[in-house]
Protein backbone atom coordinates (compact mmCIF):
# COMPACT_ATOMS: atom_id res chain seq x y z
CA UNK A 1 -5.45 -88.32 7.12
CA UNK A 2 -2.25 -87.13 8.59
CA UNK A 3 -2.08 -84.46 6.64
CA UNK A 4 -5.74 -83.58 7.67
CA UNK A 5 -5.04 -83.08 11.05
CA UNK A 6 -1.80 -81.88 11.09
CA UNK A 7 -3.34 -79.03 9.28
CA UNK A 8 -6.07 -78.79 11.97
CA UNK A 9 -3.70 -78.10 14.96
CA UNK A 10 -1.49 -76.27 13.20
CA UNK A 11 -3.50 -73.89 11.19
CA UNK A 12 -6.73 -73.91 12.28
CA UNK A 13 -7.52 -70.67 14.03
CA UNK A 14 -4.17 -69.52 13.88
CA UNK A 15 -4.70 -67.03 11.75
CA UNK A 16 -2.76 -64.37 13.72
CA UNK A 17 -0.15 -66.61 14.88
CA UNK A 18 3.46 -66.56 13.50
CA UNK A 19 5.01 -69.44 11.55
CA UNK A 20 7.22 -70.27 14.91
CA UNK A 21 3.32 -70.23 16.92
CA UNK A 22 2.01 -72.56 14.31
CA UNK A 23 5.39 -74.66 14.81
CA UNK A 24 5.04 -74.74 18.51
CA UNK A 25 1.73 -75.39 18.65
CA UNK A 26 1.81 -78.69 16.57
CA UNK A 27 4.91 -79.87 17.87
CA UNK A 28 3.47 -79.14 21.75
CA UNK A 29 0.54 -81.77 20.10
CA UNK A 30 1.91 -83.76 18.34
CA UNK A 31 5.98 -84.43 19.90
CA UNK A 32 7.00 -87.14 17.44
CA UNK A 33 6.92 -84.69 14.62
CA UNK A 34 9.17 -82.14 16.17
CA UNK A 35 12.54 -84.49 14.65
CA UNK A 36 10.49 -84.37 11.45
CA UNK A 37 9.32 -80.97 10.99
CA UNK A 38 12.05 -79.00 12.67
CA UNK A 39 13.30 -76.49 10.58
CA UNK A 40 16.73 -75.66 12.37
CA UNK A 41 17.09 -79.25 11.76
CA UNK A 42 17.33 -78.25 8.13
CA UNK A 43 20.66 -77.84 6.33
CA UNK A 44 21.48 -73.82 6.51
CA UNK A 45 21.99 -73.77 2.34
CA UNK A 46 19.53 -71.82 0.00
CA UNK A 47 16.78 -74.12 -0.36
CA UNK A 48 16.49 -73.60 -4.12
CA UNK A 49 18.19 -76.00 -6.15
CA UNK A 50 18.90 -78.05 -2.71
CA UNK A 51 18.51 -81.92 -3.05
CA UNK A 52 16.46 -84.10 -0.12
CA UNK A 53 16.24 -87.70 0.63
CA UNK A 54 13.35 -89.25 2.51
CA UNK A 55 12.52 -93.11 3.15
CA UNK A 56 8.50 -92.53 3.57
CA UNK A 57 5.60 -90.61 3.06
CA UNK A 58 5.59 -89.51 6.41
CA UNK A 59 9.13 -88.64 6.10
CA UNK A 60 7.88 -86.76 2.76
CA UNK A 61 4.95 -84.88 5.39
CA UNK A 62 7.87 -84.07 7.87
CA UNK A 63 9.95 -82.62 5.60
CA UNK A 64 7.26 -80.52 3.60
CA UNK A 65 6.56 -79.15 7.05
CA UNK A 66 9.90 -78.07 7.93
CA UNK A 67 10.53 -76.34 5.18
CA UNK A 68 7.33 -74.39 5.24
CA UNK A 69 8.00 -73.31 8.84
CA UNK A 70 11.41 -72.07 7.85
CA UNK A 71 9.79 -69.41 5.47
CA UNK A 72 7.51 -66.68 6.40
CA UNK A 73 6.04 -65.36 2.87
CA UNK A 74 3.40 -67.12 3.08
CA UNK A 75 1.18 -69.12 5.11
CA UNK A 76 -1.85 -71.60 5.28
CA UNK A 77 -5.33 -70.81 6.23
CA UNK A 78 -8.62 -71.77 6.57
CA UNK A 79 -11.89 -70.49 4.88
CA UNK A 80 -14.48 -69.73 7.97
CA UNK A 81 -17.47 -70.81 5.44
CA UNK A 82 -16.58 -73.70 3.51
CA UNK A 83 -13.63 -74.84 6.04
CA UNK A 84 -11.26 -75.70 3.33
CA UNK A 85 -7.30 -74.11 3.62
CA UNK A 86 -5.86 -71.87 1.01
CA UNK A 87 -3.14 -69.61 0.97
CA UNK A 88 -4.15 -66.14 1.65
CA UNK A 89 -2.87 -63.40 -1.25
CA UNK A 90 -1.63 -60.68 1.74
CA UNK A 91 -0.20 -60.74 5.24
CA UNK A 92 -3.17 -58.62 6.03
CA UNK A 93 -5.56 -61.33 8.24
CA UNK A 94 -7.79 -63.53 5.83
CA UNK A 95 -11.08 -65.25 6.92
CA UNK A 96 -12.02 -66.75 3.69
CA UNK A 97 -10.92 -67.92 0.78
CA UNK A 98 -11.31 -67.05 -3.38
CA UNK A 99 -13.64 -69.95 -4.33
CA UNK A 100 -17.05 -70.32 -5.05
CA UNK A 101 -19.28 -72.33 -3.11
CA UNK A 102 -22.68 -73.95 -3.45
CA UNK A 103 -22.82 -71.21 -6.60
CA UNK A 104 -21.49 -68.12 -4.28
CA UNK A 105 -18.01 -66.87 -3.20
CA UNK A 106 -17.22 -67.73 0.08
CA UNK A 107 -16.53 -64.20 0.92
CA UNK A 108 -20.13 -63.02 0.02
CA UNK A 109 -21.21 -66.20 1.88
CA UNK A 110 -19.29 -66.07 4.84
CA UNK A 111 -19.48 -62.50 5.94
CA UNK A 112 -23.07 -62.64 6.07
CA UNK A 113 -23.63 -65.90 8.05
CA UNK A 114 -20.57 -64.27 10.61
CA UNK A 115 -23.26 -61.14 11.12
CA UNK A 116 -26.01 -64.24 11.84
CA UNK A 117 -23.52 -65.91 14.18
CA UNK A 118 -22.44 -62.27 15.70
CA UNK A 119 -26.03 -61.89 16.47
CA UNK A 120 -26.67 -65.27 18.31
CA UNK A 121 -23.93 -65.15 20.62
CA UNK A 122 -24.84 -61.08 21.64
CA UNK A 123 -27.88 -60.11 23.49
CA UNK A 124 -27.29 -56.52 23.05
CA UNK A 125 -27.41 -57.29 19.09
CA UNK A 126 -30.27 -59.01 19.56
CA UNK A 127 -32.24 -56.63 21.49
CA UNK A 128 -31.23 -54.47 19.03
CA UNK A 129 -33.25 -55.97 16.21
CA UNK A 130 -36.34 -56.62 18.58
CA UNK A 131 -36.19 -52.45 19.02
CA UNK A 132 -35.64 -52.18 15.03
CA UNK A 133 -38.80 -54.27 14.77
CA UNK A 134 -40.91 -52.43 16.72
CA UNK A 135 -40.28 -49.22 15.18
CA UNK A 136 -40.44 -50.57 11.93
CA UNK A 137 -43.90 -52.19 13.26
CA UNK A 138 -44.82 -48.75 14.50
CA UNK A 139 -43.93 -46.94 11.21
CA UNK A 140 -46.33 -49.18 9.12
CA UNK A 141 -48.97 -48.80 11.23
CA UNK A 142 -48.93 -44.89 11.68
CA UNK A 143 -48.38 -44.33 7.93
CA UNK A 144 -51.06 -46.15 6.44
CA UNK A 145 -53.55 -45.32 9.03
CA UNK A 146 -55.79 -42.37 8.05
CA UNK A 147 -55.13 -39.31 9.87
CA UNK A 148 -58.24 -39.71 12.25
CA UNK A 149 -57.49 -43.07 13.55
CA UNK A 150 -54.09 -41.69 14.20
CA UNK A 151 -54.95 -40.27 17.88
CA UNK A 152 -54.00 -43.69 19.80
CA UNK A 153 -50.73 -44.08 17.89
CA UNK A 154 -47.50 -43.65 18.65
CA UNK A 155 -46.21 -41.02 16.01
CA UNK A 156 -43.61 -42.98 13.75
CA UNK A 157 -43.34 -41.42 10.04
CA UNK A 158 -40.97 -42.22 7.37
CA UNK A 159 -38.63 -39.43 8.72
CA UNK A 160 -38.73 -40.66 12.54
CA UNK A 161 -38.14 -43.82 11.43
CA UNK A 162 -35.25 -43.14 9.39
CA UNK A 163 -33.90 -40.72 12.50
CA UNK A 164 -33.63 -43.67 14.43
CA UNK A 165 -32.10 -45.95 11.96
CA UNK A 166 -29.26 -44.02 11.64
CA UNK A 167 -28.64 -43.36 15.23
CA UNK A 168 -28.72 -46.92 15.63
CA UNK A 169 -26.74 -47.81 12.99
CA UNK A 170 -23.97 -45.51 14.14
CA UNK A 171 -24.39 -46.79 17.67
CA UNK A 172 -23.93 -50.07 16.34
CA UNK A 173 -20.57 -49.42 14.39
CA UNK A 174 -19.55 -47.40 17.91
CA UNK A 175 -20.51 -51.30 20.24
CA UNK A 176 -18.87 -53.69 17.97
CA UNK A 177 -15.77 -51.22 17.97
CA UNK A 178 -15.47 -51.53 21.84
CA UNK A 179 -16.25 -47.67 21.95
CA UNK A 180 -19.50 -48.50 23.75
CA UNK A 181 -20.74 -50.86 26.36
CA UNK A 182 -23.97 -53.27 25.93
CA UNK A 183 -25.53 -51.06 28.51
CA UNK A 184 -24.90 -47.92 26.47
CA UNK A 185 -25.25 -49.15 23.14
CA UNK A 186 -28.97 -50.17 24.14
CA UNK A 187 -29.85 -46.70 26.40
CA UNK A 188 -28.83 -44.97 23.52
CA UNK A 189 -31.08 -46.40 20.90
CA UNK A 190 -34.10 -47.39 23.19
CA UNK A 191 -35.51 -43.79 22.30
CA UNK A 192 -39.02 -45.30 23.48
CA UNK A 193 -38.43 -46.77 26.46
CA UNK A 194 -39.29 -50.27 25.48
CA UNK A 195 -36.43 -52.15 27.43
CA UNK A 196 -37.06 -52.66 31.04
CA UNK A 197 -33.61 -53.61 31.21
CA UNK A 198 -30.37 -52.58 29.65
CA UNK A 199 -28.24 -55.18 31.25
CA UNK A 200 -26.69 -57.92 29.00
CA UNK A 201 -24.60 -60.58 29.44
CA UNK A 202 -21.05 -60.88 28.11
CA UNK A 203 -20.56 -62.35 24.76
CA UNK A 204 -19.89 -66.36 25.07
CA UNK A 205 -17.03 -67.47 23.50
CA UNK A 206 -17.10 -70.58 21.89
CA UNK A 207 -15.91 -73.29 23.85
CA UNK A 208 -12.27 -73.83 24.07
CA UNK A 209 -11.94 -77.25 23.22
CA UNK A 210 -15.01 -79.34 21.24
CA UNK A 211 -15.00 -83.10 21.71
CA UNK A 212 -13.59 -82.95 18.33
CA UNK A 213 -10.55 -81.11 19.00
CA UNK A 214 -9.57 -83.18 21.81
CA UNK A 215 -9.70 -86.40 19.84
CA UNK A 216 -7.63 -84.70 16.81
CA UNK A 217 -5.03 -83.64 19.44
CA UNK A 218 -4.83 -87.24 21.04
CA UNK A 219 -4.54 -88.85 18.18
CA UNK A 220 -2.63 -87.94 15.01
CA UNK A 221 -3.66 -90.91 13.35
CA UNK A 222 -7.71 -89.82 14.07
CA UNK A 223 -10.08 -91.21 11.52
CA UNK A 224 -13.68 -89.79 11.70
CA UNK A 225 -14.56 -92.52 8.92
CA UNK A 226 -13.37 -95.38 11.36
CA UNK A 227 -14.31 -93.26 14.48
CA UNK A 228 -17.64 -93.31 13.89
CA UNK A 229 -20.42 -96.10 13.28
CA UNK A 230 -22.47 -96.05 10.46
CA UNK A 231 -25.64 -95.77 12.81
CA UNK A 232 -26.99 -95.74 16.42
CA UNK A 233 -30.41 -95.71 18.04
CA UNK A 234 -30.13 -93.60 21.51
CA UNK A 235 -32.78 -93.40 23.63
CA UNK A 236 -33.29 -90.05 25.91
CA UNK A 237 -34.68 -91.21 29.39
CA UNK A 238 -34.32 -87.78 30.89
CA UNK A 239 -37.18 -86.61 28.94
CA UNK A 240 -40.99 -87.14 29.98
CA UNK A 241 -42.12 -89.46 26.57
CA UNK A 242 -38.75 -90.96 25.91
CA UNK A 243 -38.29 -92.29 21.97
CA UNK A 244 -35.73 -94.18 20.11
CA UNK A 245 -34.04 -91.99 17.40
CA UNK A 246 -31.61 -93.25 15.10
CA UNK A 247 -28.33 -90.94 14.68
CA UNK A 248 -25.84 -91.05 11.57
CA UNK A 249 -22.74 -90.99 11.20
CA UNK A 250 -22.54 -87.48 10.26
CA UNK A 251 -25.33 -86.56 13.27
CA UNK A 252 -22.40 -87.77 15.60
CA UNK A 253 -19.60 -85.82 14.11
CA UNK A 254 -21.80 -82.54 13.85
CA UNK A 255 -22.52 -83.00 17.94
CA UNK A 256 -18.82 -83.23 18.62
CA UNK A 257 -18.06 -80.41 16.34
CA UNK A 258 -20.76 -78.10 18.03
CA UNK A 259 -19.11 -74.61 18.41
CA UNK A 260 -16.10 -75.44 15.73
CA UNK A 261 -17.56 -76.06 12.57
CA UNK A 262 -17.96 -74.13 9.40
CA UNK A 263 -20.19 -71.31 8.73
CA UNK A 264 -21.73 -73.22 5.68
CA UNK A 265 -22.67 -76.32 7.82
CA UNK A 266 -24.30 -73.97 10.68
CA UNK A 267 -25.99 -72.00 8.72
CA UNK A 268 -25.92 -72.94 4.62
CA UNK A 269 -28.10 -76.04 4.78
């Protein structure tokens, strides 16, 4: 349990952080550890072959701590999609991990579901695909229409279609590289004029601290097992036909963790 969430503040999302910002972090959290984890507090000898004495497991947790802060070759990290740490191979950044999961690697997994979560939180993205429909939508219809029933259609062939594809698909390497704006990113493949609007709202990041987070960072000693009841009934009276529904355990913990959670839980099952 300690473990758990000592992990949680000091590695989760951290990815880019140094091994003195994972330090800092945790011991701005959690103070009592800072006597326990400190690695100047550790004796300036090689490590290897060096002998230590601790009187508890949470001594044992301390120490392990310290003398993982003192190094710098490697580092703890945690998958995106199946939310489990590992220890990534490089220094290069790492968003997921080696295993296999539910059958596929978490790599194949995860980078796909981060496209469906990319595409959520941006309207320009979005609008993006609505214009990709319609063209597609326009294609069909032209090409398998028979050349005399082709007068009221807008002109879409196989090559036209493709055209467009490509200039979107270069436009859309071009927005998600900051190289273009939501505004020109959408002029520039609306080649139809189907948007009334090319204004878009700025991304939303995810919210800086989930109900979740908080509680970790009050309390070391957090147990979601004892934290939450097995059951409740809640009953919604701001809605018009109010009705009793009965949340689990894990319905609770998933509403606290909205926003933080793993890509497999918001979008595997």
């Amino acid at each position: 349990m300690y473990l758990r969430n000592v992990l949680g503040i000091a590695c989760d999302g951290m990815e880019r952080a140094t091994q003195q910002e994972r330090f800092q972090k945790l011991i701005g959290t959690y103070p009592e550890l800072q006597s326990l984890c400190d690695p100047a507090l550790l004796p300036h000898t090689p490590s290897k072959g060096q002998v230590y004495a601790v009187n508890s497991l949470f001594a044992l947790l301390g120490l392990e701590l310290a003398l993982y802060f003192r190094q710098d070759k490697q580092r703890i990290a945690r998958c995106d999609y199946c939310w489990l740490y590992f220890i990534p191979k490089t220094r290069k950044e790492t968003h997921y991990c080696d295993r296999e999961t539910d059958g596929f690697p978490c790599k194949q997994r995860g980078s796909r579901f981060k496209r469906n979560l990319d595409a959520e939180q941006d309207e320009a993205l979005l609008a993006c695909k609505q214009l990709r429909d319609r063209m597609y939508a326009r294609m069909l219809r032209y090409t398998i229409a028979l050349p005399e029933n082709r007068q009221d259609l807008i002109p879409v062939d196989y090559m036209e279609y493709d055209a467009w594809s490509e200039n979107a698909r270069l436009a859309r390497i071009d927005y998600l590289d900051g190289k273009l704006t939501g505004e020109e990113f959408l002029r520039k493949i609306d080649t139809m004029h189907d948007l009334e609007d090319y204004t878009v709202d700025e991304v939303q990041a995810p919210p800086a601290n989930t109900p979740w987070q908080r509680m970790l960072a009050e309390d070391m000693g957090f147990d979601p097992e004892m934290h939450y009841p097995e059951a409740v009934m809640q009953l919604d009276l701001g809605t018009d036909d109010p009705q009793w529904q009965t949340c689990s355990a894990d319905d609770l913990r998933r509403r606290d963790q909205e926003g933080h959670q793993s890509l497999r839980e918001k979008y595997g099952k």
